[in-house]
PDB file of N, CA and C in Angstrom:
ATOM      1  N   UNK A   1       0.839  -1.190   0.000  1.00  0.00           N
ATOM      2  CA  UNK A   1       0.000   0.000   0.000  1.00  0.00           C
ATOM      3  C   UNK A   1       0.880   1.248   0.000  1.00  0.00           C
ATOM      4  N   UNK A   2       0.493   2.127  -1.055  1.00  0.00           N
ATOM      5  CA  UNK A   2       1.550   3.522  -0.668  1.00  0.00           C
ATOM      6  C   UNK A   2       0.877   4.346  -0.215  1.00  0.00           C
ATOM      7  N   UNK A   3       1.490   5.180   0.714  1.00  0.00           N
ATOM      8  CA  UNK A   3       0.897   6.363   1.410  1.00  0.00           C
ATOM      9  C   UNK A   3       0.290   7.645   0.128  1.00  0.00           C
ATOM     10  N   UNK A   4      -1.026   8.197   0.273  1.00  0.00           N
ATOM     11  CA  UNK A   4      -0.930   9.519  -0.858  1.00  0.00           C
ATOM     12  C   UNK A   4       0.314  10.609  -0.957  1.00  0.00           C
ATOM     13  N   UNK A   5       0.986  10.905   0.111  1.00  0.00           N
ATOM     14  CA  UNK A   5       1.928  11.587  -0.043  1.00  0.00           C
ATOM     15  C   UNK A   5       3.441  11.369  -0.385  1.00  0.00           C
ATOM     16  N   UNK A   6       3.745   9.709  -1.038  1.00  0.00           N
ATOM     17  CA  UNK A   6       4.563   9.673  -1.462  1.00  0.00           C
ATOM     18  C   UNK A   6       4.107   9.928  -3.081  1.00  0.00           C
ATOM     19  N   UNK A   7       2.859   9.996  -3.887  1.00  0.00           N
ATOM     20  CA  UNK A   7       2.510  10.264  -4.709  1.00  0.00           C
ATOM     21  C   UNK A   7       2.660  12.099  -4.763  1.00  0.00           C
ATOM     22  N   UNK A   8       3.006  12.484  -4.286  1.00  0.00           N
ATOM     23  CA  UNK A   8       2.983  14.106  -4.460  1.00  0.00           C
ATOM     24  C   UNK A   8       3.721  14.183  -5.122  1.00  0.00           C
ATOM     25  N   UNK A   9       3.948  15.269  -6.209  1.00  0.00           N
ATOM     26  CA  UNK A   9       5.365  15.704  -6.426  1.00  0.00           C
ATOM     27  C   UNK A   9       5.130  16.722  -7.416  1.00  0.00           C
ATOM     28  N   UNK A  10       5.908  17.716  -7.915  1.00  0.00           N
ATOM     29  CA  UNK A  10       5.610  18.983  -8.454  1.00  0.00           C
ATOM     30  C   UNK A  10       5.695  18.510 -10.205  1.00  0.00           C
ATOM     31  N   UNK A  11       5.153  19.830 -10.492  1.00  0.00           N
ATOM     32  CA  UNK A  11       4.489  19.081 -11.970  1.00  0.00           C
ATOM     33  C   UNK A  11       6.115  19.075 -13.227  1.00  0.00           C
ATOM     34  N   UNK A  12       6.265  19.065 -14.354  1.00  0.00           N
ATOM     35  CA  UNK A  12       7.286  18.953 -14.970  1.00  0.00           C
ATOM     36  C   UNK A  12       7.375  20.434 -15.493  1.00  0.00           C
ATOM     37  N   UNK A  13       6.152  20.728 -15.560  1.00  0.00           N
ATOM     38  CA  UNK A  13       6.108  22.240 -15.892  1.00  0.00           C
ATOM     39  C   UNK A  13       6.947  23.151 -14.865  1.00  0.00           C
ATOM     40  N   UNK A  14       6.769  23.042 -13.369  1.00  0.00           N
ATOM     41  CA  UNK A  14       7.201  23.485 -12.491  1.00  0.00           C
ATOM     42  C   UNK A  14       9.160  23.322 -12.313  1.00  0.00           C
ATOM     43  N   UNK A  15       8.751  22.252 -12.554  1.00  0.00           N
ATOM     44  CA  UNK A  15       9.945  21.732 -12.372  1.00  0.00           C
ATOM     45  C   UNK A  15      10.895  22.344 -14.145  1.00  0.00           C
ATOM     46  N   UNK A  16      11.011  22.671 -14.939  1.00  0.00           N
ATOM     47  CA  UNK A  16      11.271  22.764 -16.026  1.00  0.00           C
ATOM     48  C   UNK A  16      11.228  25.010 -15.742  1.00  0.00           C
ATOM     49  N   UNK A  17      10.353  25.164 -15.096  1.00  0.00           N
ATOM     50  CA  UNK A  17      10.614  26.531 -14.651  1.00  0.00           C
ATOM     51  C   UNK A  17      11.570  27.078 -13.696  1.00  0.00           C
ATOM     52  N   UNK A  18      11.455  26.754 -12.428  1.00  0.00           N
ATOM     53  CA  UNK A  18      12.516  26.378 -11.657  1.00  0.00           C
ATOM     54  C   UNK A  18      13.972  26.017 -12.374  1.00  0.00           C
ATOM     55  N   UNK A  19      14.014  25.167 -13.162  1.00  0.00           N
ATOM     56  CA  UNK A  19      15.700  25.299 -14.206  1.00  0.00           C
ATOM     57  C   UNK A  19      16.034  26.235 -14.844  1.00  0.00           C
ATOM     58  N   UNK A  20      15.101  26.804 -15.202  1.00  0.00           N
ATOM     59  CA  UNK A  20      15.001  28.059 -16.297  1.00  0.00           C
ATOM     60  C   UNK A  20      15.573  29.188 -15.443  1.00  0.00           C
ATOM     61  N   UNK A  21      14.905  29.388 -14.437  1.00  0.00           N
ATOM     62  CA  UNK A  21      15.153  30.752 -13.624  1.00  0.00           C
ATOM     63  C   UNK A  21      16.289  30.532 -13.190  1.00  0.00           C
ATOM     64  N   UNK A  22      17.011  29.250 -12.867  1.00  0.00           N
ATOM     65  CA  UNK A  22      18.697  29.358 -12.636  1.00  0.00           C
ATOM     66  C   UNK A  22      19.714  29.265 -13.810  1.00  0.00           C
ATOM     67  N   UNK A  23      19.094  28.638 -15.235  1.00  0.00           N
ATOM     68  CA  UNK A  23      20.078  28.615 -15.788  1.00  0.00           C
ATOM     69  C   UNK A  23      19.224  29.342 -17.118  1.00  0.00           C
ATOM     70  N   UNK A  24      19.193  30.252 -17.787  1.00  0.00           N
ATOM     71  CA  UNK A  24      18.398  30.846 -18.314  1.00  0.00           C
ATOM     72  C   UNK A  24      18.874  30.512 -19.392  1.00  0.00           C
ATOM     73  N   UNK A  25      17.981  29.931 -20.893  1.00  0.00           N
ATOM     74  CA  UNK A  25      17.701  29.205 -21.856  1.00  0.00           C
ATOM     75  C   UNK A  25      16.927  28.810 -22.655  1.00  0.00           C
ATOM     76  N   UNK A  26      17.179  27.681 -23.111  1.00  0.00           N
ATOM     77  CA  UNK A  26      16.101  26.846 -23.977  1.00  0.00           C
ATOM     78  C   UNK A  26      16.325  25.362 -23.308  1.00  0.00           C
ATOM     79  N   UNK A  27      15.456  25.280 -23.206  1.00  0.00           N
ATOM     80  CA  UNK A  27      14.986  23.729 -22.757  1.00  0.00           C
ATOM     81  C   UNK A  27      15.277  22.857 -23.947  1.00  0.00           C
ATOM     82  N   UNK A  28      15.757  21.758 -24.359  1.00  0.00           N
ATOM     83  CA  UNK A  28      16.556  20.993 -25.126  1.00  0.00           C
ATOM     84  C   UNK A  28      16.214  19.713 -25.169  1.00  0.00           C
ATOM     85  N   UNK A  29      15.653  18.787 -23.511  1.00  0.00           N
ATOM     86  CA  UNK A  29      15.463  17.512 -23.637  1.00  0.00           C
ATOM     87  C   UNK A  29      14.954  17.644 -21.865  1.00  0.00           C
ATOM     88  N   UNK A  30      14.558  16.737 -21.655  1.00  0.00           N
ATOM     89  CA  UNK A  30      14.109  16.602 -20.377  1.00  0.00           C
ATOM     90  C   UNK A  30      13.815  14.819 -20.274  1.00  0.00           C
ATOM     91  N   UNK A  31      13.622  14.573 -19.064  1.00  0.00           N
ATOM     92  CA  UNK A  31      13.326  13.509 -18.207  1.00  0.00           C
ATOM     93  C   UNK A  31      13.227  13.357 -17.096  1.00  0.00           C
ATOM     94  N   UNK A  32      13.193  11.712 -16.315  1.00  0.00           N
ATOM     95  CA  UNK A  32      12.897  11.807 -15.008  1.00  0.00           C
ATOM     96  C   UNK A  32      13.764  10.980 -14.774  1.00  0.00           C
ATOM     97  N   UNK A  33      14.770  10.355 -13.655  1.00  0.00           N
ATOM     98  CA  UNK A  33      15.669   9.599 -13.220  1.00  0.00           C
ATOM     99  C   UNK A  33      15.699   9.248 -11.607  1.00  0.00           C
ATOM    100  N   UNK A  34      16.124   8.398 -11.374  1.00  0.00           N
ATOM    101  CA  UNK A  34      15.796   8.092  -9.493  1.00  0.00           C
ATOM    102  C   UNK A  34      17.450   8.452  -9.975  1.00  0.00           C
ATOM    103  N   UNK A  35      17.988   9.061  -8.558  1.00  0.00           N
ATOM    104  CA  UNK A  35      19.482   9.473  -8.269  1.00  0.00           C
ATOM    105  C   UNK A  35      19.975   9.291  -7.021  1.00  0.00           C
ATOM    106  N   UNK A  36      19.943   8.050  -6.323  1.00  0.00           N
ATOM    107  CA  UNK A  36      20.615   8.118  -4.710  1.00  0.00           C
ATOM    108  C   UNK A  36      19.775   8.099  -4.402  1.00  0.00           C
ATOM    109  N   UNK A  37      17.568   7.426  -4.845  1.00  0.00           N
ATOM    110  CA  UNK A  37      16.925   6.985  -4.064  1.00  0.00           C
ATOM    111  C   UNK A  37      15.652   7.627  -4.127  1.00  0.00           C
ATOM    112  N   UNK A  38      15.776   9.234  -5.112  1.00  0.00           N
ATOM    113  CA  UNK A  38      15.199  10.294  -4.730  1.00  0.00           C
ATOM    114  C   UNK A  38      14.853  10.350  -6.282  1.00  0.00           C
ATOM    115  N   UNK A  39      13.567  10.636  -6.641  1.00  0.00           N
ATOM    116  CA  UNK A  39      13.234  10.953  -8.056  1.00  0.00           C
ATOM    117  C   UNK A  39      13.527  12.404  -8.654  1.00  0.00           C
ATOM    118  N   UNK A  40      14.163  12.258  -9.692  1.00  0.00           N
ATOM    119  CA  UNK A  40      14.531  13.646  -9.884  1.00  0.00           C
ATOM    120  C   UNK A  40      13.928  14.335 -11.231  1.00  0.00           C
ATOM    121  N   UNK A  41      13.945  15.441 -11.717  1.00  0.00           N
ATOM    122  CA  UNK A  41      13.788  15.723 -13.713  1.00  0.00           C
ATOM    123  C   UNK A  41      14.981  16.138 -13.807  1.00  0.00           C
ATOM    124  N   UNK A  42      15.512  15.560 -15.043  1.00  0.00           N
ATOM    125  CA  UNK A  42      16.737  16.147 -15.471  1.00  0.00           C
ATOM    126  C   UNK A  42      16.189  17.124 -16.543  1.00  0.00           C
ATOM    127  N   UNK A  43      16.751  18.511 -16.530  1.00  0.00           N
ATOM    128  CA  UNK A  43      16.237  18.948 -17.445  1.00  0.00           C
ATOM    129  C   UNK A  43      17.628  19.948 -18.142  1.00  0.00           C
ATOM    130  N   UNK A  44      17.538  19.742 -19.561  1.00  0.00           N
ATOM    131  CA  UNK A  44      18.733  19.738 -20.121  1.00  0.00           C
ATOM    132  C   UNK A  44      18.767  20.772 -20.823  1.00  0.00           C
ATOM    133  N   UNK A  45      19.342  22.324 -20.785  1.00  0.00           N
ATOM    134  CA  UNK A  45      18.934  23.812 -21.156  1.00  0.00           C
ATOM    135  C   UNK A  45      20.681  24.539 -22.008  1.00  0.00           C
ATOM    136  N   UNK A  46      20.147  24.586 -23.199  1.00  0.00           N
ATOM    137  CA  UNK A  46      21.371  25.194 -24.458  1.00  0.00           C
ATOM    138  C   UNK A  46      20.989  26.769 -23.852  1.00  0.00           C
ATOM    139  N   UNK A  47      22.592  27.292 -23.243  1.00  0.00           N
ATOM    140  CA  UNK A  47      22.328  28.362 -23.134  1.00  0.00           C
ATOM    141  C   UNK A  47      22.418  29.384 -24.466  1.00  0.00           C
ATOM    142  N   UNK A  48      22.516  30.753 -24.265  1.00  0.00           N
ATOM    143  CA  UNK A  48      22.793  31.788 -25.357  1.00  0.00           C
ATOM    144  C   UNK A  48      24.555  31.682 -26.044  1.00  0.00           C
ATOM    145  N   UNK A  49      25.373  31.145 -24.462  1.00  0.00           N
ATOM    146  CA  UNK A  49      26.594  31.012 -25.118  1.00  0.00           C
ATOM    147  C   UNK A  49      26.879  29.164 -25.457  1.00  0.00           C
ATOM    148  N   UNK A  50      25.997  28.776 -25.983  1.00  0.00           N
ATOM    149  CA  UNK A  50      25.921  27.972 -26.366  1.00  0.00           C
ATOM    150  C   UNK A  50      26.492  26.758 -25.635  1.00  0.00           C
ATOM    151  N   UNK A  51      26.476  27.154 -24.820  1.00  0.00           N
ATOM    152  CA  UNK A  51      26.689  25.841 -23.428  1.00  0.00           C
ATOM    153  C   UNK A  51      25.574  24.801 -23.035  1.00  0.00           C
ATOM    154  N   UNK A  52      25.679  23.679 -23.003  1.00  0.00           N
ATOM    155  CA  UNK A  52      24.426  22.818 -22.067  1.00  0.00           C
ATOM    156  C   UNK A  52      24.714  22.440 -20.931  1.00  0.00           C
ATOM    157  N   UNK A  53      23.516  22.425 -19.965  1.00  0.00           N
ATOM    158  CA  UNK A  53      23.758  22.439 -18.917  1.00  0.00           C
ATOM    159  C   UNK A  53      22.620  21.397 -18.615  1.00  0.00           C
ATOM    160  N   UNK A  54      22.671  20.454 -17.485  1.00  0.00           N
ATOM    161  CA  UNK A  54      21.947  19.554 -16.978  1.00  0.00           C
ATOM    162  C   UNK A  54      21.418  19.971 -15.438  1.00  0.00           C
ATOM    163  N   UNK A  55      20.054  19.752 -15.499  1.00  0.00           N
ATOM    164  CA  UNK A  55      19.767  20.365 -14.244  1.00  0.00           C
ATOM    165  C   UNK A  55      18.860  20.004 -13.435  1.00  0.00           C
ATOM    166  N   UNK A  56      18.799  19.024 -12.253  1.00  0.00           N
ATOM    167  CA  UNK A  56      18.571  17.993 -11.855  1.00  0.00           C
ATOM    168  C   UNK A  56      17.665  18.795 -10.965  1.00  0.00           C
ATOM    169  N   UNK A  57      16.194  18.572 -10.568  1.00  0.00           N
ATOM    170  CA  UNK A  57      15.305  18.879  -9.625  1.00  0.00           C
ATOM    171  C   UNK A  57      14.584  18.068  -9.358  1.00  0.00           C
ATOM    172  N   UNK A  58      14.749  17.748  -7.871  1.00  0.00           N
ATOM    173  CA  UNK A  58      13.879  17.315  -6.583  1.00  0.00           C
ATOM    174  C   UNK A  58      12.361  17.230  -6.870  1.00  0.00           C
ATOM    175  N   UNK A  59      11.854  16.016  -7.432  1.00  0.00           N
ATOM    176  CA  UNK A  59      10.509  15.767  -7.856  1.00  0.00           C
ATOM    177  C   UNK A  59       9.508  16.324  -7.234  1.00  0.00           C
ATOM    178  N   UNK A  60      10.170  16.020  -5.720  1.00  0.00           N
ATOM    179  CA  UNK A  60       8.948  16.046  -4.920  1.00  0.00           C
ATOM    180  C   UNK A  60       9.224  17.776  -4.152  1.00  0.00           C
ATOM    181  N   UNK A  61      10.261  17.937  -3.819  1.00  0.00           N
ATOM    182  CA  UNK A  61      10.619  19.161  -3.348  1.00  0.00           C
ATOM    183  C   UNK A  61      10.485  20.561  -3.857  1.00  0.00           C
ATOM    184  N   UNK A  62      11.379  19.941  -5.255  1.00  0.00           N
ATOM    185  CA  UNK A  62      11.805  21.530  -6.404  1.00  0.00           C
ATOM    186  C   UNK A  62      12.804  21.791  -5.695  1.00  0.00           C
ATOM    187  N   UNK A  63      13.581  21.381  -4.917  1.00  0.00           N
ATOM    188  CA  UNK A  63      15.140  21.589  -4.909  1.00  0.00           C
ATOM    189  C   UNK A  63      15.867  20.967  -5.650  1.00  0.00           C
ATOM    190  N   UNK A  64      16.729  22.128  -6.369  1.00  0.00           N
ATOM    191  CA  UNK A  64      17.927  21.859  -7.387  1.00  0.00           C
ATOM    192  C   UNK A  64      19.003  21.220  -6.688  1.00  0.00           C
ATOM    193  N   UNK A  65      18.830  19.992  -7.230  1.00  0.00           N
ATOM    194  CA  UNK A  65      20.063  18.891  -6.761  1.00  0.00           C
ATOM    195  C   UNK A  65      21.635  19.116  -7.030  1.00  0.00           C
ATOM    196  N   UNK A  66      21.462  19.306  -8.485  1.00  0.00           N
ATOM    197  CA  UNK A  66      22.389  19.816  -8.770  1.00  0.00           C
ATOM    198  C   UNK A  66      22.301  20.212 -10.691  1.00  0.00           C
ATOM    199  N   UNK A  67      23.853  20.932 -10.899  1.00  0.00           N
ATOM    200  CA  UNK A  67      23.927  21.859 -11.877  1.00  0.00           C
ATOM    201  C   UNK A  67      25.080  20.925 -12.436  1.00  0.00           C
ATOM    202  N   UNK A  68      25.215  20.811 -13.722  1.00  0.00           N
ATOM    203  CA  UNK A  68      26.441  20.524 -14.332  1.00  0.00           C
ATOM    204  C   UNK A  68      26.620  20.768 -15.426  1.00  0.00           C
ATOM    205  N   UNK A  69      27.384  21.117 -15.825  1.00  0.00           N
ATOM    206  CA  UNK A  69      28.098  21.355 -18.141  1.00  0.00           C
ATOM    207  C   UNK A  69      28.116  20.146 -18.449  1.00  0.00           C
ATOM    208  N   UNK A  70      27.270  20.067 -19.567  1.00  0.00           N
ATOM    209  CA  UNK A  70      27.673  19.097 -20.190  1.00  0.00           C
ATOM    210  C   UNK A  70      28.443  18.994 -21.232  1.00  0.00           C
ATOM    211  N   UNK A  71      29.490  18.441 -21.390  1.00  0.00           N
ATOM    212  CA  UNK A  71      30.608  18.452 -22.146  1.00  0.00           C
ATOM    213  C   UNK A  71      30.333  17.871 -23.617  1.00  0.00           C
ATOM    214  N   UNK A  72      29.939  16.705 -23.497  1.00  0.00           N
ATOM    215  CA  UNK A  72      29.547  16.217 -24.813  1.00  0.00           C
ATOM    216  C   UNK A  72      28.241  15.468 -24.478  1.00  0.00           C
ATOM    217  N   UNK A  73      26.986  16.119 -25.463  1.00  0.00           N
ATOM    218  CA  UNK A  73      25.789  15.487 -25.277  1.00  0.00           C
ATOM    219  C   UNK A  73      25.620  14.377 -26.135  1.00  0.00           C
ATOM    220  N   UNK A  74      26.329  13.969 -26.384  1.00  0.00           N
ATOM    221  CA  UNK A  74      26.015  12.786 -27.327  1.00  0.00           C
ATOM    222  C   UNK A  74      25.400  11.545 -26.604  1.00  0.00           C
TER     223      UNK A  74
END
């Protein structure tokens, strides 16, 4: 049986805004990934200087897990 509140979690929209306002962009690719237990969206943003950046948010929270360059998106 799962509790309703492990079903909570913020929408992709939310979550895809929240990346935006830290790494300001275009949204590029997105998904969802468990990371150390914890469901996350990766959401993957081509900046203006043409950098990508991966940007991992807390499903259930909307805390940014973390930030990284991605070097080669292949």
């Amino acid at each position: 049986m799962v509790m309703p509140s492990n079903n909570q979690r913020i929408s992709l929209q939310q979550a895809m805004q929240i990346a935006v306002q830290r790494v300001p962009g275009q949204i590029i690719h997105y998904g969802m990934d468990m990371e150390n237990g914890t469901l996350v969206y990766e959401i993957f943003i081509l900046t203006a200087q043409n950098k990508i950046y991966e940007v991992e948010v807390n499903a259930k929270t909307g805390v940014i897990r973390k930030i990284e360059e991605e070097n080669d998106y292949d």
